[in-house]
PDB file of N, CA and C in Angstrom:
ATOM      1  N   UNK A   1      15.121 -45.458  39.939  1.00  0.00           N
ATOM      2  CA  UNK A   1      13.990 -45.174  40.778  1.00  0.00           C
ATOM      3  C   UNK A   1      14.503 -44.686  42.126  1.00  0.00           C
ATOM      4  N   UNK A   2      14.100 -43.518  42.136  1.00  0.00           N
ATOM      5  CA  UNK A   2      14.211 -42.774  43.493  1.00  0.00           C
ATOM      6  C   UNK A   2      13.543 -43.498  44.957  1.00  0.00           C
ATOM      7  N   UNK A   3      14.180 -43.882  46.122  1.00  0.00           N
ATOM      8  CA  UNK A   3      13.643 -44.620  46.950  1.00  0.00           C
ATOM      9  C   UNK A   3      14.345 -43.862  48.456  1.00  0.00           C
ATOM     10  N   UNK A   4      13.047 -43.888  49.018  1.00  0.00           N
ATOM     11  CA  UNK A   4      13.225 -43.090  50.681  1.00  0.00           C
ATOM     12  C   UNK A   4      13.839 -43.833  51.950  1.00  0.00           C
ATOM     13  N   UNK A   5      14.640 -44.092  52.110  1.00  0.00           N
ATOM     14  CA  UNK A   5      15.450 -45.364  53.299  1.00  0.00           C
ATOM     15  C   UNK A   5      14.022 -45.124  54.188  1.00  0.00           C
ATOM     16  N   UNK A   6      13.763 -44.023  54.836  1.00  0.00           N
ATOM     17  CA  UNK A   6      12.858 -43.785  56.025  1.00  0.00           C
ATOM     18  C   UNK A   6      11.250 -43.818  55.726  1.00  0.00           C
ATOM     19  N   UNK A   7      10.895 -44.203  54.554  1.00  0.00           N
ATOM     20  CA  UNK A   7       9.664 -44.001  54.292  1.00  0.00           C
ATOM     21  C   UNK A   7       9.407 -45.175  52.711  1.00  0.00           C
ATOM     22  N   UNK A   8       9.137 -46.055  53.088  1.00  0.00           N
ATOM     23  CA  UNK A   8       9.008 -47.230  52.355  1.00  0.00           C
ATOM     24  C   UNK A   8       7.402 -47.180  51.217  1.00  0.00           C
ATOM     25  N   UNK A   9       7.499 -47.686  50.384  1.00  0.00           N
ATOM     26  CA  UNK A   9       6.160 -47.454  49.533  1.00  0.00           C
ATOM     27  C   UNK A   9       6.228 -46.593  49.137  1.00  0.00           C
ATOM     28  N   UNK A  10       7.482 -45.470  48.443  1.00  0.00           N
ATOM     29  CA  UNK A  10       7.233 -44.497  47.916  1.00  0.00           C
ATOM     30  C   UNK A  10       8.328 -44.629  46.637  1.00  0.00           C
ATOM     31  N   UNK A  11       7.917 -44.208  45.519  1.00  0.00           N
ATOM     32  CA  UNK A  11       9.130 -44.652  44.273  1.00  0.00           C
ATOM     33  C   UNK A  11       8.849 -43.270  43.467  1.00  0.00           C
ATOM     34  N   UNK A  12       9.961 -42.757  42.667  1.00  0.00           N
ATOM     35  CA  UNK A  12      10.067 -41.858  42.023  1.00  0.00           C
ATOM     36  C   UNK A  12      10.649 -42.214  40.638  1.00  0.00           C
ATOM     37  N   UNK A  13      10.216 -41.917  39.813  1.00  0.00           N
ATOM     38  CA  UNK A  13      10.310 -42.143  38.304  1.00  0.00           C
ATOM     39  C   UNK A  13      10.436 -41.329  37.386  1.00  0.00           C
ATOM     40  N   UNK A  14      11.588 -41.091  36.542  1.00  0.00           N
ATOM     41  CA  UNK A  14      11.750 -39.910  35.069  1.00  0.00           C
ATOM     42  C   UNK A  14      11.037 -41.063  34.361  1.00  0.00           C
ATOM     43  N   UNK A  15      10.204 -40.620  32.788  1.00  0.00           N
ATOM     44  CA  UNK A  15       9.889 -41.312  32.397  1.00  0.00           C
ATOM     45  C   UNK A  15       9.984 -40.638  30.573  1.00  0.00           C
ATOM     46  N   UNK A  16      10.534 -41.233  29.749  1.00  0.00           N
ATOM     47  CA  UNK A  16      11.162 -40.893  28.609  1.00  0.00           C
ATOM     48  C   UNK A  16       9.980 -41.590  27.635  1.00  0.00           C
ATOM     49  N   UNK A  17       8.952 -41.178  26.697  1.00  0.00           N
ATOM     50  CA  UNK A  17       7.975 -41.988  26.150  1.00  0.00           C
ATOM     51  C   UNK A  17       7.246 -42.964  26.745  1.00  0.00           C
ATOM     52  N   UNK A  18       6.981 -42.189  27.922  1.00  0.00           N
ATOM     53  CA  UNK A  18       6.313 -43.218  28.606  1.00  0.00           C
ATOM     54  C   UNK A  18       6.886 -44.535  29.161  1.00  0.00           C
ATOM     55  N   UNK A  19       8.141 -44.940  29.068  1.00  0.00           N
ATOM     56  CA  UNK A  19       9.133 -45.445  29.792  1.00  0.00           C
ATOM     57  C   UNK A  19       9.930 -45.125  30.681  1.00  0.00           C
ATOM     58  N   UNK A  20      10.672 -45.882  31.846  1.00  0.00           N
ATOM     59  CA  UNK A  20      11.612 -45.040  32.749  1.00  0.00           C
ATOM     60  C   UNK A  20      12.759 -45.397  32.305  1.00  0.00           C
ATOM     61  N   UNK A  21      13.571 -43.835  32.426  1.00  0.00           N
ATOM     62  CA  UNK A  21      15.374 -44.097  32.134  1.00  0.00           C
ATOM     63  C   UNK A  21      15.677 -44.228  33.661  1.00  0.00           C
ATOM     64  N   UNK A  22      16.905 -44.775  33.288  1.00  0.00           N
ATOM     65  CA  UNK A  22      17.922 -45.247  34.295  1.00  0.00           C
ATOM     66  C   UNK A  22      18.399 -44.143  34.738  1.00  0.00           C
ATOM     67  N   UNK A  23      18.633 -44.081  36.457  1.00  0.00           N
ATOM     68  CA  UNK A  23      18.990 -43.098  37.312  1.00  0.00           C
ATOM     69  C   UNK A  23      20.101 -43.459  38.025  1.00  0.00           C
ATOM     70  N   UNK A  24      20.913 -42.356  38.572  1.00  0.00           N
ATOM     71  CA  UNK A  24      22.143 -42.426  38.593  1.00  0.00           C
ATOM     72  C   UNK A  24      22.741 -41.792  40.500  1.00  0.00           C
ATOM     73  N   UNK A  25      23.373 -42.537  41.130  1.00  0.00           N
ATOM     74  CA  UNK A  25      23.454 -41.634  42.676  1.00  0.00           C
ATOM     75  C   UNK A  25      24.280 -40.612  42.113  1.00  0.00           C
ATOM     76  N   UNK A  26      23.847 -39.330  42.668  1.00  0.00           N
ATOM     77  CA  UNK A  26      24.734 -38.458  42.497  1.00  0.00           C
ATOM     78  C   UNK A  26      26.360 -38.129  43.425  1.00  0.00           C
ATOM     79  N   UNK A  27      26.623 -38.817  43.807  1.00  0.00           N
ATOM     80  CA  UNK A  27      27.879 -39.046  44.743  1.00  0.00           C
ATOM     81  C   UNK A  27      27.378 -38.231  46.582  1.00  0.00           C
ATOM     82  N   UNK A  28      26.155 -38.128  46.480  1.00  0.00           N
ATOM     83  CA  UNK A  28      26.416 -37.318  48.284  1.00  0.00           C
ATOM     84  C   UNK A  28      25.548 -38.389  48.940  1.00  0.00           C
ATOM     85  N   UNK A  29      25.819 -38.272  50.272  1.00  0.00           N
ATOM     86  CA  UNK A  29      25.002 -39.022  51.579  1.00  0.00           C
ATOM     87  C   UNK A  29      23.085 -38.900  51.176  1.00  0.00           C
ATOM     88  N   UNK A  30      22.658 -39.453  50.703  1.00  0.00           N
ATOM     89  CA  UNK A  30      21.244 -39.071  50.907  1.00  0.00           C
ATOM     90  C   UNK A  30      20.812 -39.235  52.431  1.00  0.00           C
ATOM     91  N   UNK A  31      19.922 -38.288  53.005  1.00  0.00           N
ATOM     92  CA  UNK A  31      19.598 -38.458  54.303  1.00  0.00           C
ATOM     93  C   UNK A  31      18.145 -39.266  54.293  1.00  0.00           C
ATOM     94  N   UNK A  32      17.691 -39.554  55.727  1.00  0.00           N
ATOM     95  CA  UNK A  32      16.210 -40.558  55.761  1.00  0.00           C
ATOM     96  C   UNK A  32      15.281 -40.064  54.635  1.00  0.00           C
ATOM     97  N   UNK A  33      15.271 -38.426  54.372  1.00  0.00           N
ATOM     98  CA  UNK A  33      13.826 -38.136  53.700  1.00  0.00           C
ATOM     99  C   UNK A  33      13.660 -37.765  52.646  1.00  0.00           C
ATOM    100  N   UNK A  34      15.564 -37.418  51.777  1.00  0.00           N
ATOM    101  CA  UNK A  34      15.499 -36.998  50.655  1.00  0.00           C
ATOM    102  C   UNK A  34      16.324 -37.752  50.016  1.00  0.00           C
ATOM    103  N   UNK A  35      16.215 -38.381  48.640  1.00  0.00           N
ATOM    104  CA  UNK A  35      17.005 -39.157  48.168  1.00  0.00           C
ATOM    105  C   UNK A  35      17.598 -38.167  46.343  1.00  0.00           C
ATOM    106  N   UNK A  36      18.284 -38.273  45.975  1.00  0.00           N
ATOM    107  CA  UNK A  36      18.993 -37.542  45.211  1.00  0.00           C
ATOM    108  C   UNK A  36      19.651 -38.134  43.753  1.00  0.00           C
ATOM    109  N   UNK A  37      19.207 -38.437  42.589  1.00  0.00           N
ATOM    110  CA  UNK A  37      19.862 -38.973  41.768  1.00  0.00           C
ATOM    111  C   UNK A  37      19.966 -37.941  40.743  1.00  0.00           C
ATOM    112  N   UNK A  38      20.799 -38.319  39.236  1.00  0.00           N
ATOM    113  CA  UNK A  38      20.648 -37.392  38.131  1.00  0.00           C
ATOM    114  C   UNK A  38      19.829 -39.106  36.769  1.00  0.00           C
ATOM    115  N   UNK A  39      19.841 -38.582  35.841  1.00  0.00           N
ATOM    116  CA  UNK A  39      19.737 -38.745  34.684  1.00  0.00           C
ATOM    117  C   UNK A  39      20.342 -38.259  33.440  1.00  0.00           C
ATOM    118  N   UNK A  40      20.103 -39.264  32.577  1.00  0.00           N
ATOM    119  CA  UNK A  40      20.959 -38.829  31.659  1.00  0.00           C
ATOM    120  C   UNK A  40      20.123 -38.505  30.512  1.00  0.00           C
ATOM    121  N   UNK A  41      20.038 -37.312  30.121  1.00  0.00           N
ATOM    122  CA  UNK A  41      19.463 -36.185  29.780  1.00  0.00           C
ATOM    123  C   UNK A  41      19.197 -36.875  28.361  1.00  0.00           C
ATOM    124  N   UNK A  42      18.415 -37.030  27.443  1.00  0.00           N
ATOM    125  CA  UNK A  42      17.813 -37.458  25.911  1.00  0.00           C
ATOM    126  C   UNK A  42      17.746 -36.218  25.660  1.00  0.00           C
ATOM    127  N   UNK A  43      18.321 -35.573  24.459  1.00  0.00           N
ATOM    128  CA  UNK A  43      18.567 -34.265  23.920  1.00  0.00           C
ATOM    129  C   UNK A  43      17.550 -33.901  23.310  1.00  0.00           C
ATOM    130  N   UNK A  44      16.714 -33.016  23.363  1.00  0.00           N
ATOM    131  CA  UNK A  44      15.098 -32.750  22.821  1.00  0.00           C
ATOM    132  C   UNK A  44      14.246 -33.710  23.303  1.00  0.00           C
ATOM    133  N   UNK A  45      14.372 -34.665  24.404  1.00  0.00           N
ATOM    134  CA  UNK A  45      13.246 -35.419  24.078  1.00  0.00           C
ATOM    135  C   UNK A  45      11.885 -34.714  25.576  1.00  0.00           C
ATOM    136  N   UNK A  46      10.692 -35.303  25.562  1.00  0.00           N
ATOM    137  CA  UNK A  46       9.488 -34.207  26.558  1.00  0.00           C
ATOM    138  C   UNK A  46      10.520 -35.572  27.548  1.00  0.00           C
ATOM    139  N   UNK A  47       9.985 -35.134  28.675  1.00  0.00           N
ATOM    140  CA  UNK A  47       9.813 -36.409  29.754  1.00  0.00           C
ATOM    141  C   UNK A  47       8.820 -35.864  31.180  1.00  0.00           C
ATOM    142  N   UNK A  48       8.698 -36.281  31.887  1.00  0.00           N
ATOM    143  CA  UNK A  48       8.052 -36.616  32.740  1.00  0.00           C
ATOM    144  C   UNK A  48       8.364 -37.331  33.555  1.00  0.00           C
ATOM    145  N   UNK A  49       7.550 -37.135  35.429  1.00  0.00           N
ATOM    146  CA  UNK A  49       8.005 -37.372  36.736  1.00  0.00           C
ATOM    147  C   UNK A  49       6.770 -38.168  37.094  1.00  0.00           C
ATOM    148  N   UNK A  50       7.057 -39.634  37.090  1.00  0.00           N
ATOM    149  CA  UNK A  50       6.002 -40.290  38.024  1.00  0.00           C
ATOM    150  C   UNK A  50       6.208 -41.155  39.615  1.00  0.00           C
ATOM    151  N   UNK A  51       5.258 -40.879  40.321  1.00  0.00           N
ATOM    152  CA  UNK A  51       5.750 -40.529  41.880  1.00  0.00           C
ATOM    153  C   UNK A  51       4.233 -42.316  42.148  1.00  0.00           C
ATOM    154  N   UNK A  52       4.720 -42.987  42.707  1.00  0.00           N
ATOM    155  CA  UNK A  52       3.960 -44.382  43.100  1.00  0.00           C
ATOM    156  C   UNK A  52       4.051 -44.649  44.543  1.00  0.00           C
ATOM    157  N   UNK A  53       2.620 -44.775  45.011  1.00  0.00           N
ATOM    158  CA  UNK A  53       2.638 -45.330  46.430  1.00  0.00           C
ATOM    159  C   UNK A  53       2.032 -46.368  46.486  1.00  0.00           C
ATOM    160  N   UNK A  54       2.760 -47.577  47.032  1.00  0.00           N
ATOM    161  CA  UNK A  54       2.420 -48.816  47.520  1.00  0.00           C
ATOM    162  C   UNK A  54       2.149 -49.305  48.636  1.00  0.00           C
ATOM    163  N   UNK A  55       1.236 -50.338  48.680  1.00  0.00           N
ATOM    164  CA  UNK A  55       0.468 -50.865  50.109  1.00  0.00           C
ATOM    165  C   UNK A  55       1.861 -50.869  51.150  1.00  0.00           C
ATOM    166  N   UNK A  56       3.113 -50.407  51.055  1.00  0.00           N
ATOM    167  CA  UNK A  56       3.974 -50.408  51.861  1.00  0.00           C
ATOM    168  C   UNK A  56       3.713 -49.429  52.445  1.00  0.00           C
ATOM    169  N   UNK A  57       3.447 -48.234  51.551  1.00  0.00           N
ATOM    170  CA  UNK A  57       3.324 -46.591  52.462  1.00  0.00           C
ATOM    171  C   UNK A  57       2.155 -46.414  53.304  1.00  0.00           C
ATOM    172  N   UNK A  58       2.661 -46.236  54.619  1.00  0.00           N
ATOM    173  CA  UNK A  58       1.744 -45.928  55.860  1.00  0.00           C
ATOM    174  C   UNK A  58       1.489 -44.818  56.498  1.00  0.00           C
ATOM    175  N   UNK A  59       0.209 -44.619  56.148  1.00  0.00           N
ATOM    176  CA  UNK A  59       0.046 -42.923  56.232  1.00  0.00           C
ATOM    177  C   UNK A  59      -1.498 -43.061  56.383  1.00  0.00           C
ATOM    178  N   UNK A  60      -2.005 -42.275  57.232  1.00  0.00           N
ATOM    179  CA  UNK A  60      -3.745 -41.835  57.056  1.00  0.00           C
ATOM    180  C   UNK A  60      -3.473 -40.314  56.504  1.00  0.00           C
ATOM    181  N   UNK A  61      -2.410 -40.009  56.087  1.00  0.00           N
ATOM    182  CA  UNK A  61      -2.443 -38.975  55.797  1.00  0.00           C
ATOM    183  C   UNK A  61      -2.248 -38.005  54.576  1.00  0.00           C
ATOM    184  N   UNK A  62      -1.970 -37.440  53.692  1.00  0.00           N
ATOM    185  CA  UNK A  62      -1.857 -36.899  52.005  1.00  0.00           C
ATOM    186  C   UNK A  62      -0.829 -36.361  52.135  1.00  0.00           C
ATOM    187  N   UNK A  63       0.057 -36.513  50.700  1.00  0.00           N
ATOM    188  CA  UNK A  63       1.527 -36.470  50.741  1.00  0.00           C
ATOM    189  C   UNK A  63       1.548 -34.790  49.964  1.00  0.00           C
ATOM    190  N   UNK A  64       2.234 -33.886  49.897  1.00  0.00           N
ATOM    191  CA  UNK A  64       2.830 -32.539  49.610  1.00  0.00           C
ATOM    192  C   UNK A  64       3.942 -32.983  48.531  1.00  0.00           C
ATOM    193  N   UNK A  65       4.066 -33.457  47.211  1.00  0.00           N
ATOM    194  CA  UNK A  65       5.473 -33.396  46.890  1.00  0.00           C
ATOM    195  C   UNK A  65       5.695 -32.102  45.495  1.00  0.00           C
ATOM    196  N   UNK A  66       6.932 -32.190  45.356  1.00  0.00           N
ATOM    197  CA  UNK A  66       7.563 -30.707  45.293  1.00  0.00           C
ATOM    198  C   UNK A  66       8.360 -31.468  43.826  1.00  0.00           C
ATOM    199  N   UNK A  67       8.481 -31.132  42.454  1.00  0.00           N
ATOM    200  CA  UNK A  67       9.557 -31.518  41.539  1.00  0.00           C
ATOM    201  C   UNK A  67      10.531 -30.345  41.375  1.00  0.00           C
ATOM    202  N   UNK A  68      11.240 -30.431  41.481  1.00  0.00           N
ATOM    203  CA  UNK A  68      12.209 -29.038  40.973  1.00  0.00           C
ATOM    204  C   UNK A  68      13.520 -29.747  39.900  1.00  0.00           C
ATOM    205  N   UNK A  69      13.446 -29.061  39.486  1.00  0.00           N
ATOM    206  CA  UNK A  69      14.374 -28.835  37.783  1.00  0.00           C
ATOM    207  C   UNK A  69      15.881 -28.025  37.892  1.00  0.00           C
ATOM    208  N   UNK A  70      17.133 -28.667  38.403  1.00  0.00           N
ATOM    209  CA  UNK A  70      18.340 -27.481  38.411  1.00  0.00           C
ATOM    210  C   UNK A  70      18.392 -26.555  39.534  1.00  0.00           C
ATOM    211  N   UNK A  71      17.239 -27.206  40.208  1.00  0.00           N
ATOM    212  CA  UNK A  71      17.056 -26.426  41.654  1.00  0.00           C
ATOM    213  C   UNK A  71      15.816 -25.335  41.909  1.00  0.00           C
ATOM    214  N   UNK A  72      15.369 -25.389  40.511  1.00  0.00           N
ATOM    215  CA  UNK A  72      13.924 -24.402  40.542  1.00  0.00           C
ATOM    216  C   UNK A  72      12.720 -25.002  40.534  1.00  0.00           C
ATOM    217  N   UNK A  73      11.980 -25.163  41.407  1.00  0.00           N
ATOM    218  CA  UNK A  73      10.256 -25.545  41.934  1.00  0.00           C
ATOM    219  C   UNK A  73       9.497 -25.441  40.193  1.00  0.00           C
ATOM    220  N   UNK A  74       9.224 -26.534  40.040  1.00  0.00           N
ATOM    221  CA  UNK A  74       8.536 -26.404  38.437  1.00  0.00           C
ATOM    222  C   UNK A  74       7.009 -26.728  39.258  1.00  0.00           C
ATOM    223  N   UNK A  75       7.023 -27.450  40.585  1.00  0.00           N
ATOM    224  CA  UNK A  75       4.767 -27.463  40.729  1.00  0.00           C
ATOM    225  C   UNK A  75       5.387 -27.976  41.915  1.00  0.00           C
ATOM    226  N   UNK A  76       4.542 -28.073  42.536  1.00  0.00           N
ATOM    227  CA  UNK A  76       4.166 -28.559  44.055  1.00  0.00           C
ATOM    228  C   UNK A  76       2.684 -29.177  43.775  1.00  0.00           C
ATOM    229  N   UNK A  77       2.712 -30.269  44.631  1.00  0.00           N
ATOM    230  CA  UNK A  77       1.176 -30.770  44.302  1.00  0.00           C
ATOM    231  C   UNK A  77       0.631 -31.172  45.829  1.00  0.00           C
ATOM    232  N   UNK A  78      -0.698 -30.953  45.886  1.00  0.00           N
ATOM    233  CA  UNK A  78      -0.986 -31.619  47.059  1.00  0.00           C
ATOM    234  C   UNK A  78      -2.081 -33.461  47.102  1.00  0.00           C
ATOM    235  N   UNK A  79      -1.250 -34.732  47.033  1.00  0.00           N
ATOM    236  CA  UNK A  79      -2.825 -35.668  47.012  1.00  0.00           C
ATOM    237  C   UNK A  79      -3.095 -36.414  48.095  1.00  0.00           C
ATOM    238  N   UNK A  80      -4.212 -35.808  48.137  1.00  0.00           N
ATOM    239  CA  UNK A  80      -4.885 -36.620  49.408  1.00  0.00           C
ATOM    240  C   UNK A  80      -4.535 -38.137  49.714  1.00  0.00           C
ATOM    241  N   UNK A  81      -5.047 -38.596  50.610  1.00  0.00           N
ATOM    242  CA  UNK A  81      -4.475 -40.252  51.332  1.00  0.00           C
ATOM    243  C   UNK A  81      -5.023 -40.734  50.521  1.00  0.00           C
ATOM    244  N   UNK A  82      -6.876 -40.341  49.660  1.00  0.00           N
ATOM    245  CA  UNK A  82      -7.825 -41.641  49.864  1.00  0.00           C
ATOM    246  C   UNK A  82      -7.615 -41.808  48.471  1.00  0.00           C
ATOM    247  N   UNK A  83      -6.349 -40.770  47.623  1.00  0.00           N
ATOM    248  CA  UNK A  83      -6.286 -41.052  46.257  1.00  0.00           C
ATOM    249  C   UNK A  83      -4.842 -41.534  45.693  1.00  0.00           C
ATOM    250  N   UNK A  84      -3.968 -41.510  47.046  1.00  0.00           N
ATOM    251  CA  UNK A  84      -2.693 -42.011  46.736  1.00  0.00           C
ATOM    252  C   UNK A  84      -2.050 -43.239  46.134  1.00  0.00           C
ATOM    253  N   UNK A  85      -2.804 -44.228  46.088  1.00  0.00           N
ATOM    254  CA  UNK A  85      -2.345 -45.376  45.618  1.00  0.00           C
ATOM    255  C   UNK A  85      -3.134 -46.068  44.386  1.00  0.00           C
ATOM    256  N   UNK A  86      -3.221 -44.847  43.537  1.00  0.00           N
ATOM    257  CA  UNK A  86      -3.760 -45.357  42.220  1.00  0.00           C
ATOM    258  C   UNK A  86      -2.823 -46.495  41.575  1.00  0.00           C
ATOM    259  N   UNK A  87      -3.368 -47.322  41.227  1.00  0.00           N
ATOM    260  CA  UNK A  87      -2.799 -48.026  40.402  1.00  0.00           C
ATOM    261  C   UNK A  87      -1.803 -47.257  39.085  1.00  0.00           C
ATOM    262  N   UNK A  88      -2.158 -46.735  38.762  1.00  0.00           N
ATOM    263  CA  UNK A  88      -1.027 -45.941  37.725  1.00  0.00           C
ATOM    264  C   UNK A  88      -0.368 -44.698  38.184  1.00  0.00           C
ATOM    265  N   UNK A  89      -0.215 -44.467  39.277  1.00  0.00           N
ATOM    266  CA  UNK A  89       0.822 -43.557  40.312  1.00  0.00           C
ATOM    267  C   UNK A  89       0.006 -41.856  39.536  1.00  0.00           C
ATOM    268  N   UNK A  90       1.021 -41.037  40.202  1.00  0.00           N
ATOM    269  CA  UNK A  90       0.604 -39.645  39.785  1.00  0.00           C
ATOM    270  C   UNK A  90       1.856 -39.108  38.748  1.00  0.00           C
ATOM    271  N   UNK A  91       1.728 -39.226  37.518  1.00  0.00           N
ATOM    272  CA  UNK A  91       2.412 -38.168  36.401  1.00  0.00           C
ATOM    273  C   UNK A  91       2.937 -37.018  36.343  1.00  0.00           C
ATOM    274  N   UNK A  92       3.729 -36.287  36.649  1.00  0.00           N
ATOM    275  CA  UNK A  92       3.674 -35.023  36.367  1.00  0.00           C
ATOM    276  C   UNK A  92       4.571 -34.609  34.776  1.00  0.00           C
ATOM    277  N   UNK A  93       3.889 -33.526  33.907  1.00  0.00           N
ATOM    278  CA  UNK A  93       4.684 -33.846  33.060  1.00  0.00           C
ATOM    279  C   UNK A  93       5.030 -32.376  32.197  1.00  0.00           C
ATOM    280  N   UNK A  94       4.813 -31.683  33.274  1.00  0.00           N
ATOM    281  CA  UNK A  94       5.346 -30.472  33.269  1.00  0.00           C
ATOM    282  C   UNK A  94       4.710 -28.984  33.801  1.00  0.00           C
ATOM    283  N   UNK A  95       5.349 -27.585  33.603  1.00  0.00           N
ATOM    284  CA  UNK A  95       4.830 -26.792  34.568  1.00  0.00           C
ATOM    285  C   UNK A  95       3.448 -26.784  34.055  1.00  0.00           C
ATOM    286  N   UNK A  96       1.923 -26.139  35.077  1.00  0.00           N
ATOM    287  CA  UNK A  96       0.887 -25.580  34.805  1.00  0.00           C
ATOM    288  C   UNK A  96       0.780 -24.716  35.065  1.00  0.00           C
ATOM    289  N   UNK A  97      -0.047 -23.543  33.990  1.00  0.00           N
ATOM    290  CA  UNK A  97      -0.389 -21.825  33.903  1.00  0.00           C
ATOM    291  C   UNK A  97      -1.666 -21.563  33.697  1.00  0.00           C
ATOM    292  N   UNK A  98      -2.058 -20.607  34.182  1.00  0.00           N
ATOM    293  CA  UNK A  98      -3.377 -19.911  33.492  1.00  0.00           C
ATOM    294  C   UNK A  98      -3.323 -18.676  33.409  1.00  0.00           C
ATOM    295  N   UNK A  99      -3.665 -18.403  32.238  1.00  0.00           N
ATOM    296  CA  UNK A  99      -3.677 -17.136  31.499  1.00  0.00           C
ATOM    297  C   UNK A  99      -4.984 -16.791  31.041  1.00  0.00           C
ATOM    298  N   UNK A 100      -5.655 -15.520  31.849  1.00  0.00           N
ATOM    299  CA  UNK A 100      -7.141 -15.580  31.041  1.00  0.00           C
ATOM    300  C   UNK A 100      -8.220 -16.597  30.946  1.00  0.00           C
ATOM    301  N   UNK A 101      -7.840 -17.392  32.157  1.00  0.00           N
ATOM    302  CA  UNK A 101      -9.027 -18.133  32.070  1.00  0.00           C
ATOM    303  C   UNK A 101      -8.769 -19.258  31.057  1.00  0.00           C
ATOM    304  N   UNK A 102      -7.434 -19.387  30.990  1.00  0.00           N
ATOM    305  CA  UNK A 102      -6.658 -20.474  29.997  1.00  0.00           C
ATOM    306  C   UNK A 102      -5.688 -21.642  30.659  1.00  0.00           C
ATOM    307  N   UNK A 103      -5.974 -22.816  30.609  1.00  0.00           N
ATOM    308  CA  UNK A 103      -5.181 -23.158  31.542  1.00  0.00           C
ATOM    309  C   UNK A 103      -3.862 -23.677  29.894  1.00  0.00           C
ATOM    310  N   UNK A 104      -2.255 -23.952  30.496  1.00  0.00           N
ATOM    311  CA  UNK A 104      -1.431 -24.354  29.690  1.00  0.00           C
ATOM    312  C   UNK A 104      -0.741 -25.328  30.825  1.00  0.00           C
ATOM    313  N   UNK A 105      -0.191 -26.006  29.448  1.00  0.00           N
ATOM    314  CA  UNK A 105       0.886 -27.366  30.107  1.00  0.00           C
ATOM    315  C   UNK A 105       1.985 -26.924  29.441  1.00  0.00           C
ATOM    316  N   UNK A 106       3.094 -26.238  30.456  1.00  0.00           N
ATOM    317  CA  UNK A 106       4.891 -26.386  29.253  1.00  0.00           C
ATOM    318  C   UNK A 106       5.371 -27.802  29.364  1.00  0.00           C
ATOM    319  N   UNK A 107       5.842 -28.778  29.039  1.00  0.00           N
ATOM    320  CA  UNK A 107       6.168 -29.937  29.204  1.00  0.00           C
ATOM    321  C   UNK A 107       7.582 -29.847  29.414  1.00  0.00           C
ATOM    322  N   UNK A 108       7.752 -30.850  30.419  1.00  0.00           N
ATOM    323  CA  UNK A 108       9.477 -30.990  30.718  1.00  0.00           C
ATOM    324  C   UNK A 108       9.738 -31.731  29.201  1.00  0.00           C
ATOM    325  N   UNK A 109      11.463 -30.765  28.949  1.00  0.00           N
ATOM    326  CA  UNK A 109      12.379 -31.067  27.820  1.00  0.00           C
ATOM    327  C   UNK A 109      13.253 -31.167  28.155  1.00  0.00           C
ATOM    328  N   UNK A 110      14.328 -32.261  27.819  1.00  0.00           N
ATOM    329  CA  UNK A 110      15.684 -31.849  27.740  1.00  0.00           C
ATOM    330  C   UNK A 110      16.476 -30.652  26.601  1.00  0.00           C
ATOM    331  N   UNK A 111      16.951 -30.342  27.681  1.00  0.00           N
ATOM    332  CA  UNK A 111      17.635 -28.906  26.602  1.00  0.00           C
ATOM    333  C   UNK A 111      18.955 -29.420  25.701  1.00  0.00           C
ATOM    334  N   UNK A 112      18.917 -29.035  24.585  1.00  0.00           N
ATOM    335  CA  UNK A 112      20.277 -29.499  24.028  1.00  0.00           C
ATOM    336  C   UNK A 112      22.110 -29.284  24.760  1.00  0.00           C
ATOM    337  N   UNK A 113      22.479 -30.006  24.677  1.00  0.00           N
ATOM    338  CA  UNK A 113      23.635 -30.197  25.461  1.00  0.00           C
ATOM    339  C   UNK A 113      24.848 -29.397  24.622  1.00  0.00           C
ATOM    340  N   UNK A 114      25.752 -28.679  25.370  1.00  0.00           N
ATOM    341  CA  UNK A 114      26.578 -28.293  24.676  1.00  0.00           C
ATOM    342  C   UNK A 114      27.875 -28.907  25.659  1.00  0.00           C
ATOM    343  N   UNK A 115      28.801 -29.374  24.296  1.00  0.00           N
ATOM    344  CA  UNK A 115      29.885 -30.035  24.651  1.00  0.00           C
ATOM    345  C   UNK A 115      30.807 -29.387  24.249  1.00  0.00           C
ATOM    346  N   UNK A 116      32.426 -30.096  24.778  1.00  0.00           N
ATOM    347  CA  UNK A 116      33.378 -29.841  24.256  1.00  0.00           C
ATOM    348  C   UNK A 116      34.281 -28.994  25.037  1.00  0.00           C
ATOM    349  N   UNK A 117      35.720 -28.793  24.767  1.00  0.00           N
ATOM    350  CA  UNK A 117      36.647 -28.140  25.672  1.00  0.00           C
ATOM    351  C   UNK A 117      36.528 -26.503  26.157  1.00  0.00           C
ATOM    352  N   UNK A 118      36.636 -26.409  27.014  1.00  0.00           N
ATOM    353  CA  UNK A 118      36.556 -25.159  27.651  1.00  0.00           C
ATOM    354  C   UNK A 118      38.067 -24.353  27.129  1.00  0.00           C
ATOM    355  N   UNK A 119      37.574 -23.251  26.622  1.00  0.00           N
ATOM    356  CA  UNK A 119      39.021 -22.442  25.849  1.00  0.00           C
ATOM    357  C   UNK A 119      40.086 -22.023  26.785  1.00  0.00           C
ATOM    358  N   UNK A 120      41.359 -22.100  26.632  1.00  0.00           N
ATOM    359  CA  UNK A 120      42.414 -22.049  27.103  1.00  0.00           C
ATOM    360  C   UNK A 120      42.642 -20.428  27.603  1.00  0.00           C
ATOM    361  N   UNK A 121      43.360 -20.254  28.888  1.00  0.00           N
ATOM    362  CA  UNK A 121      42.922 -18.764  29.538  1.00  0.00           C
ATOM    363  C   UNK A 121      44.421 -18.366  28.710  1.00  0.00           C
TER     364      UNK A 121
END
């Protein structure tokens, strides 16, 4: 669980069948506002990002958060103050499109992993 030194009541969650996997520091300084871990990737499996605010987080105000994937913006969301602390946090569980008056969900996947030695120069 992803946690903000400077901003308390806020938790970040991968979530694998509706469960959370275990997260990992990625070896750098996290600063007050961004905190930084990896996971360990389930090969084909969907997953999903759930983001929880607790009577700790102090704000009259609605939070902006941003998921990105490998470094690419998969949604930005905007939720208001007076809806932030649902009891079952906010889900995200992959990109949204509309096409034609169609809306689609791609769902976050892990991509299959390719292993093994890098060939000799």
């Amino acid at each position: 669980m992803a946690i903000l030194r400077d901003v308390s009541g806020v938790k970040v969650e991968v979530l694998v069948g509706g469960t959370p996997i275990p997260e990992f520091d990625d070896g750098t300084q996290d600063s007050p506002k961004i905190s930084k871990k990896w996971v360990e990737a389930v090969t084909g499996a969907n997953f999903a990002v759930k983001m929880s605010f607790t009577d700790r987080y102090r704000s009259r105000h609605g939070v902006r958060a941003q998921v990105s994937l490998d470094g690419k913006v998969m949604c930005s969301s905007i939720y208001h103050a007076k809806h932030l602390r649902q009891a079952e946090g906010h889900t995200v569980e992959g990109a949204r499109s509309r096409i034609d008056r169609s809306n689609f969900l791609q769902k976050f996947k892990f991509a299959e992993l390719a292993t093994g030695e890098s060939p000799s120069v």
